[in-house]
Protein backbone atom coordinates (compact mmCIF):
# COMPACT_ATOMS: atom_id res chain seq x y z
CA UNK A 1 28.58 -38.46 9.91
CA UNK A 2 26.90 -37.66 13.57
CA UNK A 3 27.13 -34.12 12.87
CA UNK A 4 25.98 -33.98 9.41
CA UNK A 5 22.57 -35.79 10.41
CA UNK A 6 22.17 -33.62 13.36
CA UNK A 7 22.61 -30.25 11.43
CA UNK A 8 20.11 -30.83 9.07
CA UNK A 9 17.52 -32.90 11.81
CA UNK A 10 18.16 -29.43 13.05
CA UNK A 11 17.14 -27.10 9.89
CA UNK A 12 14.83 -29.09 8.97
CA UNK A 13 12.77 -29.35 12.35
CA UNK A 14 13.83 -25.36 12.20
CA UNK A 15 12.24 -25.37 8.80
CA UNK A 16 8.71 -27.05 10.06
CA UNK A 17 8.37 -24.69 13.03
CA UNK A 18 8.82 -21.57 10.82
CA UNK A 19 6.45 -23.06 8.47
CA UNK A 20 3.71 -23.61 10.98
CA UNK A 21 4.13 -20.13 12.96
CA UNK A 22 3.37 -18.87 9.26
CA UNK A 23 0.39 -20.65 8.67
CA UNK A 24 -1.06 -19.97 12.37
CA UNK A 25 -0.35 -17.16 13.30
CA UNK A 26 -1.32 -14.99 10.66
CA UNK A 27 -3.85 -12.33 11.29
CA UNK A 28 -7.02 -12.83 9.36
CA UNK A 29 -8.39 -9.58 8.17
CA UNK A 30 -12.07 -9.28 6.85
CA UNK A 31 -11.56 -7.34 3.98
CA UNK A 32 -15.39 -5.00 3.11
CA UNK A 33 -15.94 -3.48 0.09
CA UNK A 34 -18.11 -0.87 -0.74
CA UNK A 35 -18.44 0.29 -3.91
CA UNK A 36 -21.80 2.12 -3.63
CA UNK A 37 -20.65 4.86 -2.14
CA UNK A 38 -20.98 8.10 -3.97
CA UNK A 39 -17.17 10.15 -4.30
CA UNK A 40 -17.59 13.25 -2.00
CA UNK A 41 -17.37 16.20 -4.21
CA UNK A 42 -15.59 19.20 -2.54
CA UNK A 43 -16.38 21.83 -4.79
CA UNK A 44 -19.49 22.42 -7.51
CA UNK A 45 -17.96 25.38 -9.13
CA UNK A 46 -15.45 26.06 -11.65
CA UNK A 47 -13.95 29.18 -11.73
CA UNK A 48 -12.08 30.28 -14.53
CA UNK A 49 -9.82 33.28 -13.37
CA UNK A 50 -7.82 35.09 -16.29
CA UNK A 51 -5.90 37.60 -14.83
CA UNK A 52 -6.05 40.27 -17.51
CA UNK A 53 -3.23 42.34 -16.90
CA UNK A 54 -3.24 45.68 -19.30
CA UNK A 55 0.65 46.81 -20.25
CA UNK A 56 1.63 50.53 -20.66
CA UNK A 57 2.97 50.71 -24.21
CA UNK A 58 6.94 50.80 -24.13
CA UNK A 59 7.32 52.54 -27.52
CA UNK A 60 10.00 50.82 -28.77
């Protein structure tokens, strides 16, 4: 019975420091958002490049 009370006065005080390392020492980010900014456009012009290939006739 000695043994069963110390393992779990064990896990549990295991348990309770886990649980408080969590909840201190978390990093605590500031998170900004900016949605005004305008989306950087690369290119303005569209180029639409059909490569017009002409084919000698086969005469088949």
């Amino acid at each position: 019975m000695p043994m069963l009370l110390t393992i779990t006065l064990i896990l549990s005080t295991l348990v309770i420091v886990n649980l408080l390392l969590l909840k201190f020492s978390c990093n605590k980010t500031i998170k900004i958002n900016k949605i005004d900014k305008k989306p950087i456009v690369l290119k303005t012009q569209f180029y639409n490049k059909e490569d017009k290939q002409i084919l000698a006739p086969t005469g088949s």
